[in-house]
N, C-alpha and C. Protein backbone atom coordinates (compact mmCIF):
# COMPACT_ATOMS: atom_id res chain seq x y z
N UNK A 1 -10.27 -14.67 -2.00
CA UNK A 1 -9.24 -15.53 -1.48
C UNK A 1 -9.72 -16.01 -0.11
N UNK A 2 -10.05 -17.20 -0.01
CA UNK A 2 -10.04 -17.67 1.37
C UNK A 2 -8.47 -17.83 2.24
N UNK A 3 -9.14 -17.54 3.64
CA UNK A 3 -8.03 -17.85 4.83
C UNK A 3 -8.75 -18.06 5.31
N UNK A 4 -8.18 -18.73 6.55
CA UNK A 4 -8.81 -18.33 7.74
C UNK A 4 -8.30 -17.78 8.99
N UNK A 5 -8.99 -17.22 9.65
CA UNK A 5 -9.19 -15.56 10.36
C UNK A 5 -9.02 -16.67 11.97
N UNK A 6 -7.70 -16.05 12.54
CA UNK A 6 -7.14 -16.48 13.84
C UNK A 6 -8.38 -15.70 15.01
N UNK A 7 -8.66 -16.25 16.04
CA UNK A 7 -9.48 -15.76 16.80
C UNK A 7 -8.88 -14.17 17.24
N UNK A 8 -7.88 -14.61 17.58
CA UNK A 8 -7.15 -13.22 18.21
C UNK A 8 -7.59 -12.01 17.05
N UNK A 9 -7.35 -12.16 16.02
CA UNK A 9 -7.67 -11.44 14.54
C UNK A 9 -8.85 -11.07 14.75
N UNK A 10 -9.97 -11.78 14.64
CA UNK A 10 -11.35 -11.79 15.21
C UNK A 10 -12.09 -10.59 16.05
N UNK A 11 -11.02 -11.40 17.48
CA UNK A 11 -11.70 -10.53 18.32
C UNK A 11 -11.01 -8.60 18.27
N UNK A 12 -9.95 -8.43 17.37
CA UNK A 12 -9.50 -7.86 17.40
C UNK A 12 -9.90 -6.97 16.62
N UNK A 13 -10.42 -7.34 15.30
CA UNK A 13 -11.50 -6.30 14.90
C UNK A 13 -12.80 -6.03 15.47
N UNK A 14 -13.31 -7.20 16.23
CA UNK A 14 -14.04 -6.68 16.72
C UNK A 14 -14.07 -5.53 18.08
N UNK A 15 -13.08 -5.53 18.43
CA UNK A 15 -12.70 -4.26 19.47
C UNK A 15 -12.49 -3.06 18.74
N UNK A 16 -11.86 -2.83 17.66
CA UNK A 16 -11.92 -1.64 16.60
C UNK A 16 -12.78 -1.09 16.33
N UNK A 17 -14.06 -2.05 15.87
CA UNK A 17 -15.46 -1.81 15.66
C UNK A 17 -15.81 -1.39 16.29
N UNK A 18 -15.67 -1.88 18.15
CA UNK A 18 -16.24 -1.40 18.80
C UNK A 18 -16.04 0.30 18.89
N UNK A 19 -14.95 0.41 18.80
CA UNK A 19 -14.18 1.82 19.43
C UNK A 19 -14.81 2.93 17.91
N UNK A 20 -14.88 2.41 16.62
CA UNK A 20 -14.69 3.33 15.51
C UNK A 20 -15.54 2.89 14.73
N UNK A 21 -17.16 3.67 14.15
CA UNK A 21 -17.96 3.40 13.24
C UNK A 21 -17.52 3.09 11.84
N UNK A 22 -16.98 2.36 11.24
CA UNK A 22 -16.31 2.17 10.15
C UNK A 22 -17.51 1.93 8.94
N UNK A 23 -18.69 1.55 9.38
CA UNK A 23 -19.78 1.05 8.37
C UNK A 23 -20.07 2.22 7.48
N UNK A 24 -19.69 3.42 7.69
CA UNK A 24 -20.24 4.57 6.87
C UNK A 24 -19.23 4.64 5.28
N UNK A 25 -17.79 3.74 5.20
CA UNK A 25 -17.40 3.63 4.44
C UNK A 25 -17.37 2.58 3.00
N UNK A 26 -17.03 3.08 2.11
CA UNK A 26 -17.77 1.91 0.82
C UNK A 26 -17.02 0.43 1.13
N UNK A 27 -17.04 -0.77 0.42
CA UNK A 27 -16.29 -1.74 1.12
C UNK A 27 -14.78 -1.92 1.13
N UNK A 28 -14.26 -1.64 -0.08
CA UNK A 28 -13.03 -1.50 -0.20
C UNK A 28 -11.72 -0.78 0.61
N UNK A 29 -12.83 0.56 0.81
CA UNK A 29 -12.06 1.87 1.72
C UNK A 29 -12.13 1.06 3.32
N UNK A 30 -13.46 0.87 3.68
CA UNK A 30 -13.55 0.09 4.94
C UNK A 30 -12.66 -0.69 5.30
N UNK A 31 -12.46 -2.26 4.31
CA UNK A 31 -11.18 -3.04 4.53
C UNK A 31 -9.69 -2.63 4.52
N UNK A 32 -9.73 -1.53 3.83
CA UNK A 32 -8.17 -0.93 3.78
C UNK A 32 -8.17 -0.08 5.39
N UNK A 33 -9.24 0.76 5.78
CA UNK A 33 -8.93 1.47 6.58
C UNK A 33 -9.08 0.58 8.13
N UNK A 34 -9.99 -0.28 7.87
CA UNK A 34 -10.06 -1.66 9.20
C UNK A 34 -8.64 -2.21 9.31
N UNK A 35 -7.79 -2.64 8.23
CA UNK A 35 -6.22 -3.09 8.26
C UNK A 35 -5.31 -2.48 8.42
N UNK A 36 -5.59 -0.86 8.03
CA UNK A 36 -4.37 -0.12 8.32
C UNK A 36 -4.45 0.28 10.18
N UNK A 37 -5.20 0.38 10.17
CA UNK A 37 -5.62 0.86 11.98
C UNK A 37 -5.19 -0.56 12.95
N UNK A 38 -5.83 -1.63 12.24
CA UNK A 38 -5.49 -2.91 12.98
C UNK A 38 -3.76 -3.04 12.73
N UNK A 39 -3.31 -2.78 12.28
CA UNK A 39 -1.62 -2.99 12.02
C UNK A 39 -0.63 -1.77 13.19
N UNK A 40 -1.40 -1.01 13.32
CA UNK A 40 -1.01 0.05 13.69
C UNK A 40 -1.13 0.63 15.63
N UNK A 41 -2.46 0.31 15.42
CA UNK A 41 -3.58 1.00 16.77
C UNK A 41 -3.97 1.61 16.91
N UNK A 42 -3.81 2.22 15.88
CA UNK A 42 -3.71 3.91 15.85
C UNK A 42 -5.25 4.25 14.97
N UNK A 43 -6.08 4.55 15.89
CA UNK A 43 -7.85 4.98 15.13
C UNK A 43 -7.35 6.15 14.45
N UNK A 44 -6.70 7.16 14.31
CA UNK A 44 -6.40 8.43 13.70
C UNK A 44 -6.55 8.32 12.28
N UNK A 45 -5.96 6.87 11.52
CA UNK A 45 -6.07 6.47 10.11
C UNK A 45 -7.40 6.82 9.68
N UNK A 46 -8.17 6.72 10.32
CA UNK A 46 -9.74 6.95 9.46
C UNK A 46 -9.84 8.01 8.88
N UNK A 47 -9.11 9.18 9.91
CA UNK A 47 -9.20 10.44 9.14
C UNK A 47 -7.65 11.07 8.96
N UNK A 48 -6.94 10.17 8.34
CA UNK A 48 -5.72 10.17 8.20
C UNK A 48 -5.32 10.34 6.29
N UNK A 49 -6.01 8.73 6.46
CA UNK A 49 -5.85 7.98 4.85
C UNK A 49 -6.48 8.88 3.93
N UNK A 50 -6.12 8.89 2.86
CA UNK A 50 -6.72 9.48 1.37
C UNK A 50 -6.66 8.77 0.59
N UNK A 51 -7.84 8.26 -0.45
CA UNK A 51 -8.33 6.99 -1.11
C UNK A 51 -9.49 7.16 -2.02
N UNK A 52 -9.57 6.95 -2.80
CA UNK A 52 -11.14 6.73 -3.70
C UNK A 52 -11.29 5.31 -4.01
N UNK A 53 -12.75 4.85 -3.49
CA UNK A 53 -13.08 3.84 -4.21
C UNK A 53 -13.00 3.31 -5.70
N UNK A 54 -12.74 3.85 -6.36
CA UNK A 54 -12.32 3.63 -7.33
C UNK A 54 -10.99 3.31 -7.63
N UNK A 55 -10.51 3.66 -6.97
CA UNK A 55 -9.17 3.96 -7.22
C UNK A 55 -8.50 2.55 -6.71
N UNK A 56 -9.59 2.04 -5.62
CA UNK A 56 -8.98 0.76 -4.93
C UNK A 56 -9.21 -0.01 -5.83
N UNK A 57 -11.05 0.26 -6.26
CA UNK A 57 -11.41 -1.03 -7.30
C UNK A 57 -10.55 -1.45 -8.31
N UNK A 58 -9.97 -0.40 -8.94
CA UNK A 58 -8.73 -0.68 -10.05
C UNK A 58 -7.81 -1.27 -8.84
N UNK A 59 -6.97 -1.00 -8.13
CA UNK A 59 -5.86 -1.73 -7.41
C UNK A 59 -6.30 -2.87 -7.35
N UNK A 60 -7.66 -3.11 -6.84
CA UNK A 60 -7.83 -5.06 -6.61
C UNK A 60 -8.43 -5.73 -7.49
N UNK A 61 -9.02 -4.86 -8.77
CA UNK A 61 -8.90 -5.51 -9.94
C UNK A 61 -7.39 -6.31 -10.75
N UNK A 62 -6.37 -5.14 -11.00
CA UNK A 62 -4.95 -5.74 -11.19
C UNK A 62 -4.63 -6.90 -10.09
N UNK A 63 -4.77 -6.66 -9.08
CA UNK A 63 -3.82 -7.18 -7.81
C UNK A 63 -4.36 -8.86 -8.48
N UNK A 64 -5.73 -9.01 -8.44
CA UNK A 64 -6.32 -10.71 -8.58
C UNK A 64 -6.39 -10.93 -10.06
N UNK A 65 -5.86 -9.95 -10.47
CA UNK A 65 -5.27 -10.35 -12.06
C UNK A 65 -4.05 -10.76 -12.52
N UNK A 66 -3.29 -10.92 -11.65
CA UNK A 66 -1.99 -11.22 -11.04
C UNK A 66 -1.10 -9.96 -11.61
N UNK A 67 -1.27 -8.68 -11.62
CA UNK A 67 -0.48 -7.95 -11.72
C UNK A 67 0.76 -7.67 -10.46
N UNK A 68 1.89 -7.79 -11.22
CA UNK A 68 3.19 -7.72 -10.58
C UNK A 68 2.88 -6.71 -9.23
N UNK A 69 3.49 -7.38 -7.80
CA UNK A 69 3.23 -6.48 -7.15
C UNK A 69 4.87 -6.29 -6.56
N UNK A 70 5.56 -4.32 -6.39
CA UNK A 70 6.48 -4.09 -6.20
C UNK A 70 6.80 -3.48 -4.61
N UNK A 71 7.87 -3.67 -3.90
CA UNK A 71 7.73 -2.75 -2.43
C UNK A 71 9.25 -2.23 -2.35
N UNK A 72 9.57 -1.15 -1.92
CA UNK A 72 10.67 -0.41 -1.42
C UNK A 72 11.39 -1.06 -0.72
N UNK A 73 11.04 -1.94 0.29
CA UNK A 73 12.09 -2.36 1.19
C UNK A 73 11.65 -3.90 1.55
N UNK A 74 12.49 -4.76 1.69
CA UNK A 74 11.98 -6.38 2.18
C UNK A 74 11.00 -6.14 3.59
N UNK A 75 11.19 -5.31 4.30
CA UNK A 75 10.16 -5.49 5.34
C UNK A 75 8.63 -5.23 5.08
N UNK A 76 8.52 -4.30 3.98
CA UNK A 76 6.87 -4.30 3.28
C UNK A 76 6.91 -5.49 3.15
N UNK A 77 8.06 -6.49 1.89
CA UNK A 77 7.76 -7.77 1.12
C UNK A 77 6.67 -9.28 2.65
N UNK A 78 7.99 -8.74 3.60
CA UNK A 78 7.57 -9.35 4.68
C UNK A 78 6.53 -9.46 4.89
N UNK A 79 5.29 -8.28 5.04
CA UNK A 79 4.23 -8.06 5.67
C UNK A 79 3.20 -8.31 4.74
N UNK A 80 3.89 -9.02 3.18
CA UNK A 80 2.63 -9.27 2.54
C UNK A 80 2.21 -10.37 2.37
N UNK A 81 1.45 -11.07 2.60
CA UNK A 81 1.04 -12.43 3.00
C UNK A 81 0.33 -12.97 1.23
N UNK A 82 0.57 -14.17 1.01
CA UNK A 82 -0.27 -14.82 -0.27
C UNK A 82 0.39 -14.36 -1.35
N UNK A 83 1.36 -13.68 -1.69
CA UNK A 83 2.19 -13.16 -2.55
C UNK A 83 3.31 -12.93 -2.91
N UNK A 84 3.95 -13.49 -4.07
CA UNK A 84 5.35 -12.72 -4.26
C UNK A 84 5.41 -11.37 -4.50
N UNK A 85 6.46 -10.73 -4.33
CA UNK A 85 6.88 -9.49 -4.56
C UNK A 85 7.61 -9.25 -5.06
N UNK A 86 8.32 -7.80 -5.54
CA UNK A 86 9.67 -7.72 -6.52
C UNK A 86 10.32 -6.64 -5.47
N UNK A 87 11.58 -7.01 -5.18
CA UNK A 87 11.63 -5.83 -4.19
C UNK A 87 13.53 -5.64 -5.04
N UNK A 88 13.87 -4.41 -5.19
CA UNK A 88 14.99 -4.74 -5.95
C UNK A 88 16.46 -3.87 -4.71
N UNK A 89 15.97 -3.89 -4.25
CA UNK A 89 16.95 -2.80 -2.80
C UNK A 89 18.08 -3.42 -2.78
N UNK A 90 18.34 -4.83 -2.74
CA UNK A 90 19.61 -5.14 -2.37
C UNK A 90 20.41 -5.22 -3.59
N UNK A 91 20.29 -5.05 -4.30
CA UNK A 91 21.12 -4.66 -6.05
C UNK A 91 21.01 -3.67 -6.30
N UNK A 92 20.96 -2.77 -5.82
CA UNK A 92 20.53 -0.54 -5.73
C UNK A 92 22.00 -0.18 -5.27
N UNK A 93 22.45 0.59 -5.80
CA UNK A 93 23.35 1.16 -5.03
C UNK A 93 23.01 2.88 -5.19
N UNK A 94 23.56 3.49 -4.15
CA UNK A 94 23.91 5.02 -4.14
C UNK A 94 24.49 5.70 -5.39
N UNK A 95 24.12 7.01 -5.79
CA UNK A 95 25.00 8.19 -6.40
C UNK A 95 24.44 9.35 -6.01
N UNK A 96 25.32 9.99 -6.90
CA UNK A 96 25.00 11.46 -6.72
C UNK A 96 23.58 11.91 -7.11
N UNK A 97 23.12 12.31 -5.90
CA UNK A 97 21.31 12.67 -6.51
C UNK A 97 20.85 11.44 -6.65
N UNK A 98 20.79 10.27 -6.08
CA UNK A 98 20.22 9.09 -6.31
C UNK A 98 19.97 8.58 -4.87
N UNK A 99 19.35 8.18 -4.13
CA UNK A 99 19.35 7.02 -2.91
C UNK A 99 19.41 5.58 -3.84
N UNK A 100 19.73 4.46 -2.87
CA UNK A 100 19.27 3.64 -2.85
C UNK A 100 17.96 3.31 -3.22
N UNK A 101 17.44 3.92 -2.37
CA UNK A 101 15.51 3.12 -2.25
C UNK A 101 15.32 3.96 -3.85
N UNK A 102 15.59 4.98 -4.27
CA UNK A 102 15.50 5.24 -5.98
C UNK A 102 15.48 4.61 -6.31
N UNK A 103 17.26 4.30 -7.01
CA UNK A 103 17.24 3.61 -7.40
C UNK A 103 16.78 2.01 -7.64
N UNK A 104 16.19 1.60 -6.40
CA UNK A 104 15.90 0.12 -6.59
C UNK A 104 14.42 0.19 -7.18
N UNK A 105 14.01 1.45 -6.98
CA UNK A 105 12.87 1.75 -7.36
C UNK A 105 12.85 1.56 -9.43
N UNK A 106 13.86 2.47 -9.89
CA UNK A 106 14.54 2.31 -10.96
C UNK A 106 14.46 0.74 -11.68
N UNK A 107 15.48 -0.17 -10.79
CA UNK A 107 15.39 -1.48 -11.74
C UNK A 107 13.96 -1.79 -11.14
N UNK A 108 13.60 -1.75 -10.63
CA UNK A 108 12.02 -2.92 -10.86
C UNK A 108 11.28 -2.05 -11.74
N UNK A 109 11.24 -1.14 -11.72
CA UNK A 109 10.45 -0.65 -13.07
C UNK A 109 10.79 -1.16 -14.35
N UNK A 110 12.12 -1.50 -14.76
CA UNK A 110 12.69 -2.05 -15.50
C UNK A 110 12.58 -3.54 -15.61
N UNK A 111 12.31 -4.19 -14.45
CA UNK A 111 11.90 -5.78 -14.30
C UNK A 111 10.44 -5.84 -14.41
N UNK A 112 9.38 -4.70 -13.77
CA UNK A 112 8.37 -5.28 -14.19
C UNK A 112 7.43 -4.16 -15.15
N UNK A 113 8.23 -3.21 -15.48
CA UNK A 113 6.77 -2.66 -16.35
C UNK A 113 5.89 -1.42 -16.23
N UNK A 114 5.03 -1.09 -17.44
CA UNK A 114 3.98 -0.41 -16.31
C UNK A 114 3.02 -1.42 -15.62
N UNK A 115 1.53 -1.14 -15.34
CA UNK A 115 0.67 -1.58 -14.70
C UNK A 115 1.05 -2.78 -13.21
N UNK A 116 2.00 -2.14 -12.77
CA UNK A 116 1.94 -2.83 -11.39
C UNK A 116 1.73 -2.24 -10.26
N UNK A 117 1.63 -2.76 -9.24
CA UNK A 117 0.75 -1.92 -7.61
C UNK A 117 1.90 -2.07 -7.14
N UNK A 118 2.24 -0.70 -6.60
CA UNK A 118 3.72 -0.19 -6.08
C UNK A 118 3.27 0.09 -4.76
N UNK A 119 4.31 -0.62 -3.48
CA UNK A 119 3.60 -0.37 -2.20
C UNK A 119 5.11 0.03 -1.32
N UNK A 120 4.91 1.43 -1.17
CA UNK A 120 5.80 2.03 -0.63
C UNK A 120 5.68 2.50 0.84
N UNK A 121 6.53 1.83 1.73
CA UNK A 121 6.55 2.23 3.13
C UNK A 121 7.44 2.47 4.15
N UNK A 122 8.20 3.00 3.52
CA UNK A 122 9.46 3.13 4.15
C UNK A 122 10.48 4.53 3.45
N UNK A 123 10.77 4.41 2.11
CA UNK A 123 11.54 5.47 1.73
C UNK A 123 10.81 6.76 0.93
N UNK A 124 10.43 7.72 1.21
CA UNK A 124 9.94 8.95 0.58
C UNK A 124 10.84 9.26 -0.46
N UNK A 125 12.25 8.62 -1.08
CA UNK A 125 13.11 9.14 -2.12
C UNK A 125 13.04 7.90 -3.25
N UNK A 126 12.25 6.41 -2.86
CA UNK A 126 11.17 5.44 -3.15
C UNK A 126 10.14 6.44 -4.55
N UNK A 127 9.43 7.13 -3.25
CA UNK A 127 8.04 7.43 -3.79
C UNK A 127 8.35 8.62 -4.93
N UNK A 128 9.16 9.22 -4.83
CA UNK A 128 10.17 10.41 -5.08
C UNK A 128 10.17 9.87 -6.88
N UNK A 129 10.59 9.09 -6.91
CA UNK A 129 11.58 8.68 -8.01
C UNK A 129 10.64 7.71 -8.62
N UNK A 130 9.58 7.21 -8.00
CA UNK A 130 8.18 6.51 -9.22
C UNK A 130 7.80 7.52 -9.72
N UNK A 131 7.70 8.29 -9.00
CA UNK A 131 6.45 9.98 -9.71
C UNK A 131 6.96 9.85 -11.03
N UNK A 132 9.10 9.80 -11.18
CA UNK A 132 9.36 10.64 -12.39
C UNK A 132 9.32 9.23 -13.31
N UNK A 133 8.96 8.42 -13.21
CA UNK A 133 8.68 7.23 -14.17
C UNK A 133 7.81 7.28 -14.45
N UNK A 134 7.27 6.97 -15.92
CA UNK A 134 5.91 6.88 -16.48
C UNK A 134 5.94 5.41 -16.43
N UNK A 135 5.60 4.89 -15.10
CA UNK A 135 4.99 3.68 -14.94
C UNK A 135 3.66 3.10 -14.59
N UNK A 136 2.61 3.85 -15.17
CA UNK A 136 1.48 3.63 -15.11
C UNK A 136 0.54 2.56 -14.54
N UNK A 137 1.04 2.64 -13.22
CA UNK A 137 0.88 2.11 -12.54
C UNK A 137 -0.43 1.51 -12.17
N UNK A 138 -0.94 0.71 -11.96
CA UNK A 138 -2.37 0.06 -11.52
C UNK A 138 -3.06 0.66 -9.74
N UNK A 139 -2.11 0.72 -9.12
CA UNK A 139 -2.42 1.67 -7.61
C UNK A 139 -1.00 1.73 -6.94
N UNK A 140 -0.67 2.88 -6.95
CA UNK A 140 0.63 3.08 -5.29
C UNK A 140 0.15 3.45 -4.42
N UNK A 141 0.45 2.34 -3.49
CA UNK A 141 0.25 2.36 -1.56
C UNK A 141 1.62 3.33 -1.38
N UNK A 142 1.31 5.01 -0.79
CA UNK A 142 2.36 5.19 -0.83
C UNK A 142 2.40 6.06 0.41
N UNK A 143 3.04 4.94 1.60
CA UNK A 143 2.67 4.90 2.96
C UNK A 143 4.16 5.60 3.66
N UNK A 144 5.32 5.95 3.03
CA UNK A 144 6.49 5.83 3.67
C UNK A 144 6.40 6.91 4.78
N UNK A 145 7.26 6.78 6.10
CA UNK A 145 7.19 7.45 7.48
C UNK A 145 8.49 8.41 7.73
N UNK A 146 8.62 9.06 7.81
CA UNK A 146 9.79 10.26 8.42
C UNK A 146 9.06 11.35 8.40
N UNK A 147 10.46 12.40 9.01
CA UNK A 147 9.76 13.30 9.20
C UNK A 147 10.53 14.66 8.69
N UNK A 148 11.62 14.25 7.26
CA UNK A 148 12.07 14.47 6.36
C UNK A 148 11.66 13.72 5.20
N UNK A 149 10.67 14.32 4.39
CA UNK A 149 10.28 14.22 3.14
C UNK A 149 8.54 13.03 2.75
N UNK A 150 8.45 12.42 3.80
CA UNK A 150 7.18 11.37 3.75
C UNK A 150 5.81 12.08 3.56
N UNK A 151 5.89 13.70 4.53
CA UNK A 151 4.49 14.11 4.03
C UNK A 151 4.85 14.91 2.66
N UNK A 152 5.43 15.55 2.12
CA UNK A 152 5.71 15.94 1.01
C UNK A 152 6.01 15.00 -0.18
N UNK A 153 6.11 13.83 -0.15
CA UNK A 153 6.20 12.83 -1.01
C UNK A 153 4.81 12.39 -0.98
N UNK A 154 4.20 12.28 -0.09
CA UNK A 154 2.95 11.69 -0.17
C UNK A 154 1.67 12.56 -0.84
N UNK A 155 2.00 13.95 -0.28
CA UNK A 155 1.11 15.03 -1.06
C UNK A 155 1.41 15.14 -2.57
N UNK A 156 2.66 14.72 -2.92
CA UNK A 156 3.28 14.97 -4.54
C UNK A 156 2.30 13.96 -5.16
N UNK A 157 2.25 12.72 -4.23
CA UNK A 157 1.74 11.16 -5.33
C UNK A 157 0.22 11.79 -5.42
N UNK A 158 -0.54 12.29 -4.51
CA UNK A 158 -1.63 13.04 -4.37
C UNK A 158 -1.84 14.13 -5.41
N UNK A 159 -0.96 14.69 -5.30
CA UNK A 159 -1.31 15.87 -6.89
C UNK A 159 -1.17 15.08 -8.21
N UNK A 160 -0.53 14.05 -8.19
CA UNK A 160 -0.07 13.82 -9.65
C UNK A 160 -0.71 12.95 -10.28
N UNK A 161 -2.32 12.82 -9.64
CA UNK A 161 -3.50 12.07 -10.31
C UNK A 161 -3.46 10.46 -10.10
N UNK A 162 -2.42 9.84 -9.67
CA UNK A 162 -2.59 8.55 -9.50
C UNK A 162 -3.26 7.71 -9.37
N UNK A 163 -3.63 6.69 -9.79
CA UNK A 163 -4.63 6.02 -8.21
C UNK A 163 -3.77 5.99 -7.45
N UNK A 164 -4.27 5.67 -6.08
CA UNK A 164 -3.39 5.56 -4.68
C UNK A 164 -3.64 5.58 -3.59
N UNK A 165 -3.00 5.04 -2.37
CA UNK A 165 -3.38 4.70 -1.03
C UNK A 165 -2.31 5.85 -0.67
N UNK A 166 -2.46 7.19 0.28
CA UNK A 166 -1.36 7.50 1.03
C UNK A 166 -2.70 8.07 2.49
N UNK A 167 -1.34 8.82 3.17
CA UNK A 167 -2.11 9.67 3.89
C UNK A 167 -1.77 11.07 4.06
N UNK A 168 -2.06 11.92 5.27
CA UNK A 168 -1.70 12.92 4.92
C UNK A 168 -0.38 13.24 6.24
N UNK A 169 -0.04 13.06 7.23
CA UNK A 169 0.75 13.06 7.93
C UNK A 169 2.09 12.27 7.83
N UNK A 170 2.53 12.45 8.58
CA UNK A 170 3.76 12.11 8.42
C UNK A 170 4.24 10.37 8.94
N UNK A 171 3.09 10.20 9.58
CA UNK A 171 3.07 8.62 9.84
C UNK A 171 2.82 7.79 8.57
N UNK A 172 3.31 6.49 9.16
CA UNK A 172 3.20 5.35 7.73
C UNK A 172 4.18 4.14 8.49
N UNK A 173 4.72 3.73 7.32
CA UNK A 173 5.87 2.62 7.75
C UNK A 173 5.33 1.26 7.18
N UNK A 174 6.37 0.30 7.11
CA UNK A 174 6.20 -0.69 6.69
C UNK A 174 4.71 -1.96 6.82
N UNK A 175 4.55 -1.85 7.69
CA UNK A 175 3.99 -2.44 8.54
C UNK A 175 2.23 -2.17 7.78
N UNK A 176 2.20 -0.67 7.87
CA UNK A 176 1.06 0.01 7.33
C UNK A 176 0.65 -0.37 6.13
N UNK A 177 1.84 -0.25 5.13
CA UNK A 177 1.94 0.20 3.76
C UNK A 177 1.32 -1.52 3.14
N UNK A 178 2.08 -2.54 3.84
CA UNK A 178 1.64 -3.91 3.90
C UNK A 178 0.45 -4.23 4.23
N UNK A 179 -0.23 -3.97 5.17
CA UNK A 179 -1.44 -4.12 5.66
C UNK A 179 -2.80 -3.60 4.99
N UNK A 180 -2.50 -2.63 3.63
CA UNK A 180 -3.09 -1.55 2.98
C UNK A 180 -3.65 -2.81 1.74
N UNK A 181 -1.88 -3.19 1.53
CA UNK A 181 -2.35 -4.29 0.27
C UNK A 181 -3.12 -5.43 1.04
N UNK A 182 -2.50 -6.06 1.78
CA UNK A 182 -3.03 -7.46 2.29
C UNK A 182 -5.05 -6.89 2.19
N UNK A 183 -5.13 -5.92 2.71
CA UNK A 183 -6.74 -5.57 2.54
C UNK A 183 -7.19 -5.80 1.06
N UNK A 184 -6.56 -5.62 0.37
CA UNK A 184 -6.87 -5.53 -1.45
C UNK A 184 -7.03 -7.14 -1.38
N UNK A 185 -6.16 -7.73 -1.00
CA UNK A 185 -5.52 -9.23 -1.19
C UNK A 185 -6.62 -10.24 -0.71
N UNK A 186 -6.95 -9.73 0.75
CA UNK A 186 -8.03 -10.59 1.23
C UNK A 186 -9.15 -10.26 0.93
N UNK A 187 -9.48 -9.05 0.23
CA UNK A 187 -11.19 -9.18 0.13
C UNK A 187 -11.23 -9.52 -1.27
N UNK A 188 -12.76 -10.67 -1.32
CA UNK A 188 -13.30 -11.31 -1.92
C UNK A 188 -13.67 -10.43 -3.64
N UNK A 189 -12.89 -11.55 -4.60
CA UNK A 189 -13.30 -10.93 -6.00
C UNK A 189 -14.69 -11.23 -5.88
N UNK A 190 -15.72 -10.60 -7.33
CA UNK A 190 -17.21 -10.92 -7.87
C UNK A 190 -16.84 -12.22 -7.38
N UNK A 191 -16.12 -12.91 -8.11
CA UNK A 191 -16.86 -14.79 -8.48
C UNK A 191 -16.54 -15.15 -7.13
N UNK A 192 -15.95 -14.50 -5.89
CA UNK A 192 -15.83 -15.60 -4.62
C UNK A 192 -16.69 -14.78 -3.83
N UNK A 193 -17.60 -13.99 -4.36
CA UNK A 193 -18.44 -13.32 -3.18
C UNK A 193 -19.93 -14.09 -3.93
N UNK A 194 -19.59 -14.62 -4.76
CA UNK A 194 -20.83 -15.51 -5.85
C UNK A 194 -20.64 -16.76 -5.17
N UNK A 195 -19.87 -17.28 -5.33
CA UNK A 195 -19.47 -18.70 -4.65
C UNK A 195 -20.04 -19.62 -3.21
């Protein structure tokens, strides 16, 4: 996908670079972990994030295959640039043993399926409630922040074989979880690195 890259953007990785050897990582992991740090400020992500190359390659294989992409809350939808999203939160309501961010989690599974890239950054009861769906998912970014239930949701998506973007602390947030995909989004398929 071409853009083009604002100077400020520019020089701004290039100050990252400066500060954090990032070249030792494969390309995929690199661009995810160059965007999540640049969104953030925070150099800690390098040895924060948990990821397999592979695991991305499938995510940005679906992603430029136009597989449906889903987020927990409109402020991920916000932060994702070049894309629609399915975000179903504002038609969710509460019950017993249910949140919101569940349930909205609930109907878009129902609107889109399995094989879509689920990018969660905000609700850990979100990430909670994909696990128990067999929605076979193509990659979950599953970035959400508190400090009730986000690292324990994030270690769950981690045991339960996924592919997936999380980390291991308790940081994350919208902002992150967005910036994780937009990396999938902007780097170059085979035929535009041929081109």
């Amino acid at each position: 996908m071409n853009r083009t890259v604002h100077p400020i953007e520019q020089e701004s990785f290039r100050r990252l670079r400066a500060r954090l050897d990032t070249s030792c990582f494969p390309p995929l992991t690199r661009a995810v972990v160059e965007r999540v740090i640049h969104s953030a400020a925070d150099l800690e992500y390098a040895t924060d994030l948990v990821m397999t190359e592979e695991h991305l390659a499938q995510g940005h294989f679906a992603l430029h295959s136009g597989a449906p992409v889903v987020v927990d809350v409109e402020m991920v939808a916000a932060g994702i640039t070049r894309r629609e999203t399915v975000c179903r939160l504002r038609d969710a309501g509460a019950g017993p043993g249910l949140t919101r961010s569940a349930h909205a989690v609930r109907l878009a599974y129902e609107e889109v399926g399995p094989g879509a890239l689920w990018v969660i950054g905000c609700a850990p009861t979100a990430l909670e409630e994909l696990l128990t769906l067999d929605a076979s998912p193509a990659l979950v970014i599953g970035l959400p922040v508190g400090f009730v239930g986000a690292a324990e949701s994030k270690a769950a998506l981690r045991d339960s074989g996924l592919p997936a973007i999380s980390n291991v602390s308790e940081k994350g947030g919208s902002a992150v979880a967005a910036a994780a995909l937009n990396a999938l989004l902007y780097h170059p398929t085979s035929s535009e690195e041929i081109s």
